[in-house]
PDB file of N, CA and C in Angstrom:
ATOM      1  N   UNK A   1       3.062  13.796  28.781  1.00  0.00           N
ATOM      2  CA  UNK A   1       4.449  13.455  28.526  1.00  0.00           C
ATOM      3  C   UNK A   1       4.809  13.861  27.095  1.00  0.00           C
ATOM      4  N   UNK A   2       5.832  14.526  27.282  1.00  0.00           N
ATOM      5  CA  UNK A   2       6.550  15.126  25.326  1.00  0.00           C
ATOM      6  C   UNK A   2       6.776  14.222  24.650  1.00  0.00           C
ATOM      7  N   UNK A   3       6.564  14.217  23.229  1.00  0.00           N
ATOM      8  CA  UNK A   3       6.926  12.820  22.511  1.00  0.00           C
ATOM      9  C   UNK A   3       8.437  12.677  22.086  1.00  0.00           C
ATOM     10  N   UNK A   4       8.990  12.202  21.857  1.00  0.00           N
ATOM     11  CA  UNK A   4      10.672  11.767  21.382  1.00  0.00           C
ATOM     12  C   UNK A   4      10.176  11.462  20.139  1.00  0.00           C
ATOM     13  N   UNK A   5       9.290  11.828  19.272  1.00  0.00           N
ATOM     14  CA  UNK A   5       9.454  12.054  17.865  1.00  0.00           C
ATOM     15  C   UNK A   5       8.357  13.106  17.271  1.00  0.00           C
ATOM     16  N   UNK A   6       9.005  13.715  15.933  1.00  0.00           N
ATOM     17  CA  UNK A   6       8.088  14.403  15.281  1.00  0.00           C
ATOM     18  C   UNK A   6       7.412  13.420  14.521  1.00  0.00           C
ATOM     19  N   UNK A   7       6.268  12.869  14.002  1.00  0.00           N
ATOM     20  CA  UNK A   7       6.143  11.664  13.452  1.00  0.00           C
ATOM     21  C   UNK A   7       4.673  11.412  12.375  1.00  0.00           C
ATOM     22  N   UNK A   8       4.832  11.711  11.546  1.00  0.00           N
ATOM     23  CA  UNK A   8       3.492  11.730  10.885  1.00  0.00           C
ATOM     24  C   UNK A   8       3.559  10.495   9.725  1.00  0.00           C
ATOM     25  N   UNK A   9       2.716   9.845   9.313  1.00  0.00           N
ATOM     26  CA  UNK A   9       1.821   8.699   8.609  1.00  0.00           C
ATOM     27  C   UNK A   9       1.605   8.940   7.284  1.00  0.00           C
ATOM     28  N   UNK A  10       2.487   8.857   6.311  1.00  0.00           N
ATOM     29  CA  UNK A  10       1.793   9.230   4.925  1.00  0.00           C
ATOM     30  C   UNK A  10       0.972   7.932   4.342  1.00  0.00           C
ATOM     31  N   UNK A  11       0.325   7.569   4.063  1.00  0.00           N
ATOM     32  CA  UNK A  11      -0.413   6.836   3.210  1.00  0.00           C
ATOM     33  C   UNK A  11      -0.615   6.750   1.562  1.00  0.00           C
ATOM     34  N   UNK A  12       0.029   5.284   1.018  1.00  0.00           N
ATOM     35  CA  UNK A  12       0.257   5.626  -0.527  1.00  0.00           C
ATOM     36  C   UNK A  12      -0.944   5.107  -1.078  1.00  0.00           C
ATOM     37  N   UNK A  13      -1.817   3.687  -0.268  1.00  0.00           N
ATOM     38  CA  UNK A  13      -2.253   3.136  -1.105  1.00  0.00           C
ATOM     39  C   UNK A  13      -3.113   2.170   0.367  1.00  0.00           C
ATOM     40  N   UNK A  14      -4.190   1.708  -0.165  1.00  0.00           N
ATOM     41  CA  UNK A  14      -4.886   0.724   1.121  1.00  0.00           C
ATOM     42  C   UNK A  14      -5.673  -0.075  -0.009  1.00  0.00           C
ATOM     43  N   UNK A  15      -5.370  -1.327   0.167  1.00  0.00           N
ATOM     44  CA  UNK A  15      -6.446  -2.358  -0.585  1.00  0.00           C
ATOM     45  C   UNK A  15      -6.874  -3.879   0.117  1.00  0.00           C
ATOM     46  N   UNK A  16      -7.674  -3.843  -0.003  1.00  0.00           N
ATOM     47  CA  UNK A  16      -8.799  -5.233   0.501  1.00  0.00           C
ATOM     48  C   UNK A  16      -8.020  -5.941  -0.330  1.00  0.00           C
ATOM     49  N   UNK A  17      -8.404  -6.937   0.822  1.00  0.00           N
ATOM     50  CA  UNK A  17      -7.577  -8.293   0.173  1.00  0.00           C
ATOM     51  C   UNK A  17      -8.373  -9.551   1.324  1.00  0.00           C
ATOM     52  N   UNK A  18      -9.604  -9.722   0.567  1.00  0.00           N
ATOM     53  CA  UNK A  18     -10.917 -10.503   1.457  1.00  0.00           C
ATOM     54  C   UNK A  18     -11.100  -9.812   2.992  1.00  0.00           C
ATOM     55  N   UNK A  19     -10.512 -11.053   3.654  1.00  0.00           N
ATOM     56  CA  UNK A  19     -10.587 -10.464   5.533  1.00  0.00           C
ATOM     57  C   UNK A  19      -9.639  -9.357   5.727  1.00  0.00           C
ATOM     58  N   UNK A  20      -8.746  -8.760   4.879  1.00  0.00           N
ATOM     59  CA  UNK A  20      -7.628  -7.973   5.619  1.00  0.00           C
ATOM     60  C   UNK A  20      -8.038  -7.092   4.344  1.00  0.00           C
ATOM     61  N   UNK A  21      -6.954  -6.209   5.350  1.00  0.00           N
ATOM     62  CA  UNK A  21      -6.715  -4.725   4.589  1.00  0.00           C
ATOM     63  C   UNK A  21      -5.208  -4.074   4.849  1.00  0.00           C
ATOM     64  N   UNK A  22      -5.025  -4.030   3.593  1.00  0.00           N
ATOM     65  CA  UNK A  22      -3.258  -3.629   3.949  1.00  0.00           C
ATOM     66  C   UNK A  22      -3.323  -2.162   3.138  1.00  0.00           C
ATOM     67  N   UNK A  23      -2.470  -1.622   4.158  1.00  0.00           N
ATOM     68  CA  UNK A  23      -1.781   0.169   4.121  1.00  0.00           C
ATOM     69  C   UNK A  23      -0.254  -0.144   3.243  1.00  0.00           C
ATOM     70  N   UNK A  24       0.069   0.899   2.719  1.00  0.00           N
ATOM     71  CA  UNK A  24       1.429   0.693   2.066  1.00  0.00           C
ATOM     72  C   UNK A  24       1.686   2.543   2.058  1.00  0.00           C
ATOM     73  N   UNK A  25       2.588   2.800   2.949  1.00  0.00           N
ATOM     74  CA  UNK A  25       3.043   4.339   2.985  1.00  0.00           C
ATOM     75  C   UNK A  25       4.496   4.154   3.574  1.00  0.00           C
ATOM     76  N   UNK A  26       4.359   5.397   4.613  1.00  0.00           N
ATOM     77  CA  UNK A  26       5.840   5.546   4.948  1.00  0.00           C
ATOM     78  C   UNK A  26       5.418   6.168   6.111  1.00  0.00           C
ATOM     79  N   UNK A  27       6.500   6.297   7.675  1.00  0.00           N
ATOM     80  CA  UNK A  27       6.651   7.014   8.651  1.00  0.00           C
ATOM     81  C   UNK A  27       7.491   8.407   8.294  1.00  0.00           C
ATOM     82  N   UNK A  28       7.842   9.257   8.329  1.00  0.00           N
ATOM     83  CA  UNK A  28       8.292  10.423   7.997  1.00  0.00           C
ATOM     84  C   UNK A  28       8.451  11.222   9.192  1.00  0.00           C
ATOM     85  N   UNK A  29      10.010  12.054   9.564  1.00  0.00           N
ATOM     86  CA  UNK A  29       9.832  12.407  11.208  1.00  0.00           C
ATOM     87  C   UNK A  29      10.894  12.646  11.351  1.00  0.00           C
ATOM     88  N   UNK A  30      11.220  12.965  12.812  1.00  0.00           N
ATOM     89  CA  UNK A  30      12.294  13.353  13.375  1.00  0.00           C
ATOM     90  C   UNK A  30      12.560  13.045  14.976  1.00  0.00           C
ATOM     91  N   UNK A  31      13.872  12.141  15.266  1.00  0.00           N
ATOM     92  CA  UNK A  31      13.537  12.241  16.442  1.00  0.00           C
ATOM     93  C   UNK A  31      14.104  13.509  17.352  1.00  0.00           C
ATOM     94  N   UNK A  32      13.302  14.023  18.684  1.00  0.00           N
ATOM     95  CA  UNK A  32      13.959  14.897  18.809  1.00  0.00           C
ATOM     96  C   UNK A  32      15.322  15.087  19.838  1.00  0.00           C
ATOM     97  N   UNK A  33      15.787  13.888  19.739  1.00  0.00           N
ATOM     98  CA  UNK A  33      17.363  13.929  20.296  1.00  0.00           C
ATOM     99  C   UNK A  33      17.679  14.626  19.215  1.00  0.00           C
ATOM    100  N   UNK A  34      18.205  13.727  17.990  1.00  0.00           N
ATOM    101  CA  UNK A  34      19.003  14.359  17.073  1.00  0.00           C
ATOM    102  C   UNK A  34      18.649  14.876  16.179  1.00  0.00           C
ATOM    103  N   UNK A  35      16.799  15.135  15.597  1.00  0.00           N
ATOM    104  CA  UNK A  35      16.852  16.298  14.800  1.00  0.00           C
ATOM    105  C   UNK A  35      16.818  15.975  13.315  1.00  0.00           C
ATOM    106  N   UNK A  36      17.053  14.562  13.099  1.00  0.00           N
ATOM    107  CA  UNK A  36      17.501  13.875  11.754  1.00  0.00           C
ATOM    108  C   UNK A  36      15.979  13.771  11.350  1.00  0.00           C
ATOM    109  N   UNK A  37      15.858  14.083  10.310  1.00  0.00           N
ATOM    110  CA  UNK A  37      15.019  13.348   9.269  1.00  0.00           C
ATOM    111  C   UNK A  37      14.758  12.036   8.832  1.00  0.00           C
ATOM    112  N   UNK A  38      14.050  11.017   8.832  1.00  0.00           N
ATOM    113  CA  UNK A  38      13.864   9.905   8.282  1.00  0.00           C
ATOM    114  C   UNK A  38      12.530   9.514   7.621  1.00  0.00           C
ATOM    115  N   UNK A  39      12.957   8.650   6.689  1.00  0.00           N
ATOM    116  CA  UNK A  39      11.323   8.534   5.633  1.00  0.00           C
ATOM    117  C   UNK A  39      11.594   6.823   5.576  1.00  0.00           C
ATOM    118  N   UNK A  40      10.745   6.120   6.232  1.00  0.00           N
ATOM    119  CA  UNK A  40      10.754   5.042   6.283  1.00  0.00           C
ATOM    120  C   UNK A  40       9.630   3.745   5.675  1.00  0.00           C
ATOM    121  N   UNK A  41       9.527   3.267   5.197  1.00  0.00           N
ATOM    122  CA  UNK A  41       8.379   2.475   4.109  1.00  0.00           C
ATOM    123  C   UNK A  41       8.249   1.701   5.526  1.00  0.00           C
ATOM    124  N   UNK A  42       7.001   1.434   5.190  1.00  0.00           N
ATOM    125  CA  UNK A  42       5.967   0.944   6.350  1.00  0.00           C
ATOM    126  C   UNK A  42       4.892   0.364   5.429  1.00  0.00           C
ATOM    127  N   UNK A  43       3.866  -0.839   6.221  1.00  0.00           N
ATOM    128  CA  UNK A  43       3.146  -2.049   5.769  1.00  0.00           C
ATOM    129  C   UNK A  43       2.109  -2.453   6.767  1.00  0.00           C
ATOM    130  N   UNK A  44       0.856  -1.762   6.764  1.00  0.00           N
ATOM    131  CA  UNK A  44       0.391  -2.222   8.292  1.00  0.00           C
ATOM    132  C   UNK A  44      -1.120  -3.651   6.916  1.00  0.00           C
ATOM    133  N   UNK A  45      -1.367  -4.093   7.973  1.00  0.00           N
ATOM    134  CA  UNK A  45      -2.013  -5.420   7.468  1.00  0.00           C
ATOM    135  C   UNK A  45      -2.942  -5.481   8.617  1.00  0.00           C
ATOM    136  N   UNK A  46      -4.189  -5.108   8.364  1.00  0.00           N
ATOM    137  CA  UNK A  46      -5.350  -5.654   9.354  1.00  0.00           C
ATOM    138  C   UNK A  46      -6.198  -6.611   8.871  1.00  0.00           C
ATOM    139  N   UNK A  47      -6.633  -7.517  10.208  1.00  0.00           N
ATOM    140  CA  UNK A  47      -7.483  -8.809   9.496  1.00  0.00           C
ATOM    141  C   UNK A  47      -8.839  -8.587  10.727  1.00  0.00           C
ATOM    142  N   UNK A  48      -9.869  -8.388   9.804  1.00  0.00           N
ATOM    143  CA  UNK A  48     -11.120  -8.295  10.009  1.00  0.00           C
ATOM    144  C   UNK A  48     -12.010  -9.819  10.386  1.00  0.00           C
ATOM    145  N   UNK A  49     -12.904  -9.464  11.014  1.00  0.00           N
ATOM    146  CA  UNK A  49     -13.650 -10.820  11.412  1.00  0.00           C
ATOM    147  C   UNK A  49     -15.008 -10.641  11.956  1.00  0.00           C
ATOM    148  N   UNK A  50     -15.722 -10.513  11.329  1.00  0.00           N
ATOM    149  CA  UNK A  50     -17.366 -10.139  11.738  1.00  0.00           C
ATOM    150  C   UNK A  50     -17.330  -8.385  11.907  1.00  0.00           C
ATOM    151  N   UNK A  51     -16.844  -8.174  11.004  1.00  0.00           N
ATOM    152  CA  UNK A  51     -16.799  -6.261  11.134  1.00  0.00           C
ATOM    153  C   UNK A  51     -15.846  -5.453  12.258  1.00  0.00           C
ATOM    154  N   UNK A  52     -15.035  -6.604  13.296  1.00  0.00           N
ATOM    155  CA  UNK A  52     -13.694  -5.872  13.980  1.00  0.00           C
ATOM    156  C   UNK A  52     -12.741  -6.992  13.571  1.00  0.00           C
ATOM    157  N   UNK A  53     -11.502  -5.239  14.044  1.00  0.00           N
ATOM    158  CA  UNK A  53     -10.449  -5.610  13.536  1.00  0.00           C
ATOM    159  C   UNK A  53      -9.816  -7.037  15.344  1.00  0.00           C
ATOM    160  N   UNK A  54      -9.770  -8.061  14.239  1.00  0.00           N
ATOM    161  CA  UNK A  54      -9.069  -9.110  15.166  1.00  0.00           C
ATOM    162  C   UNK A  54      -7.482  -9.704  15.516  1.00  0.00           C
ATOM    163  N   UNK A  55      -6.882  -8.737  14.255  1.00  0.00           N
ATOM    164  CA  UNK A  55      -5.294  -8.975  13.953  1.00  0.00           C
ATOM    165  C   UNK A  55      -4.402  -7.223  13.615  1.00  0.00           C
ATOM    166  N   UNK A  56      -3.796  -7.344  14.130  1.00  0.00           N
ATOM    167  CA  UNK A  56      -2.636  -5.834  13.120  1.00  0.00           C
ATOM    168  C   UNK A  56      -1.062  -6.390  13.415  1.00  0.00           C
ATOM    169  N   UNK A  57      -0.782  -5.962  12.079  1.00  0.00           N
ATOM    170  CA  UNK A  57       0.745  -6.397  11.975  1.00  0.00           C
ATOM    171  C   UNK A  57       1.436  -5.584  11.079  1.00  0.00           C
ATOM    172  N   UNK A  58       2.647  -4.718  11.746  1.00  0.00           N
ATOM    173  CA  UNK A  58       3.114  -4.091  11.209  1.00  0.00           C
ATOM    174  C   UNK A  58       4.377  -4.239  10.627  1.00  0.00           C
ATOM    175  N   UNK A  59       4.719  -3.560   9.493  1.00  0.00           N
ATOM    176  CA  UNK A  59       6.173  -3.971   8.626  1.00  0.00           C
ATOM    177  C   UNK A  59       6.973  -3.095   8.375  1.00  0.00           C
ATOM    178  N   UNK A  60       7.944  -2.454   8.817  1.00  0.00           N
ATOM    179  CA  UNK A  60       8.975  -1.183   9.009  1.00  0.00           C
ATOM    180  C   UNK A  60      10.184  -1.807   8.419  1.00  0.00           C
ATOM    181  N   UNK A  61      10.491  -0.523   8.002  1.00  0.00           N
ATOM    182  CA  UNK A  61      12.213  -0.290   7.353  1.00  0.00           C
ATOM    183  C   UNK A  61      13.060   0.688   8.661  1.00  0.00           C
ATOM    184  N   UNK A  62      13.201  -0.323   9.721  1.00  0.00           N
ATOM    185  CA  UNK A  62      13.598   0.226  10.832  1.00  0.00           C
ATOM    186  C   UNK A  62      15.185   0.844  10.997  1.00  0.00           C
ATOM    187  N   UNK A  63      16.044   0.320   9.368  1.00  0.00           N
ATOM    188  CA  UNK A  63      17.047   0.650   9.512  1.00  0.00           C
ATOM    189  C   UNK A  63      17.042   2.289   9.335  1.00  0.00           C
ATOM    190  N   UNK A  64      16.376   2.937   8.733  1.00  0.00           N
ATOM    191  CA  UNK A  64      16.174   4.514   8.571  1.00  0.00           C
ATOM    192  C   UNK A  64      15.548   4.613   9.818  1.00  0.00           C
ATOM    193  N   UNK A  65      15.161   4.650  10.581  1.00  0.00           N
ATOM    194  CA  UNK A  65      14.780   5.176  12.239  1.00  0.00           C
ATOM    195  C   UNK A  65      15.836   4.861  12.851  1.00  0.00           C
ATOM    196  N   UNK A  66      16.653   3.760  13.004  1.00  0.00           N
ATOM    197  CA  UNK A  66      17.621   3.344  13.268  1.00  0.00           C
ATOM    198  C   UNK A  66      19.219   4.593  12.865  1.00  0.00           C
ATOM    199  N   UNK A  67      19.248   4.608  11.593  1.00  0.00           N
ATOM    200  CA  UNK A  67      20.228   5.700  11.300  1.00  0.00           C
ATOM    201  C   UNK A  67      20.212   7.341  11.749  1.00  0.00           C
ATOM    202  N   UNK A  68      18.619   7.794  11.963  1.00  0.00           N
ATOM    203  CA  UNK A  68      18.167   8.995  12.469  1.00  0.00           C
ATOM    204  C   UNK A  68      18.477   9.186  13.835  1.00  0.00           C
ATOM    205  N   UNK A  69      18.688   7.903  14.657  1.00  0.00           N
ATOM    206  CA  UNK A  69      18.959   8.110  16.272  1.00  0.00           C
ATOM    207  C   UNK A  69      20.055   8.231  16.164  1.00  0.00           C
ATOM    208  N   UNK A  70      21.740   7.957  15.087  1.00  0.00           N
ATOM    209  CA  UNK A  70      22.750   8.412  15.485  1.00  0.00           C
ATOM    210  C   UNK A  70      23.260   9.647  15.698  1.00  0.00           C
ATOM    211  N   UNK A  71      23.645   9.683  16.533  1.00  0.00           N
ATOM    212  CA  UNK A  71      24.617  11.564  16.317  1.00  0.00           C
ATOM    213  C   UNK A  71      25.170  11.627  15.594  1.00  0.00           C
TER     214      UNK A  71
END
């Protein structure tokens, strides 16, 4: 199945923080209805527990994905 976005993961920064580990980057992309560009700050947070991951929670600036789907 084709994807409905161009969509790649930049990564600024990842730091331990005891059981978890938090990402701090951005989504960057296009969807391909309309073609728009968007760069969106993103926050993923994993919580570890005997060496797997037992939690993920993610944190988006959904209003820029949001503005990229208008025509």
């Amino acid at each position: 199945m084709p994807s409905a976005h161009d969509l790649t993961i930049r990564v600024d920064e990842l730091l331990e923080a005891g059981d978890r580990i938090v990402m701090l980057g951005y989504y960057e992309g296009a969807p391909k209805a309309t073609g728009k560009r968007f760069r969106a700050q993103v926050a993923h947070v994993w919580t570890l527990a005997q060496g797997k991951v037992r939690r993920f929670q993610q944190y988006t600036d959904t209003f820029q994905l949001a503005e990229s789907l208008q025509p």
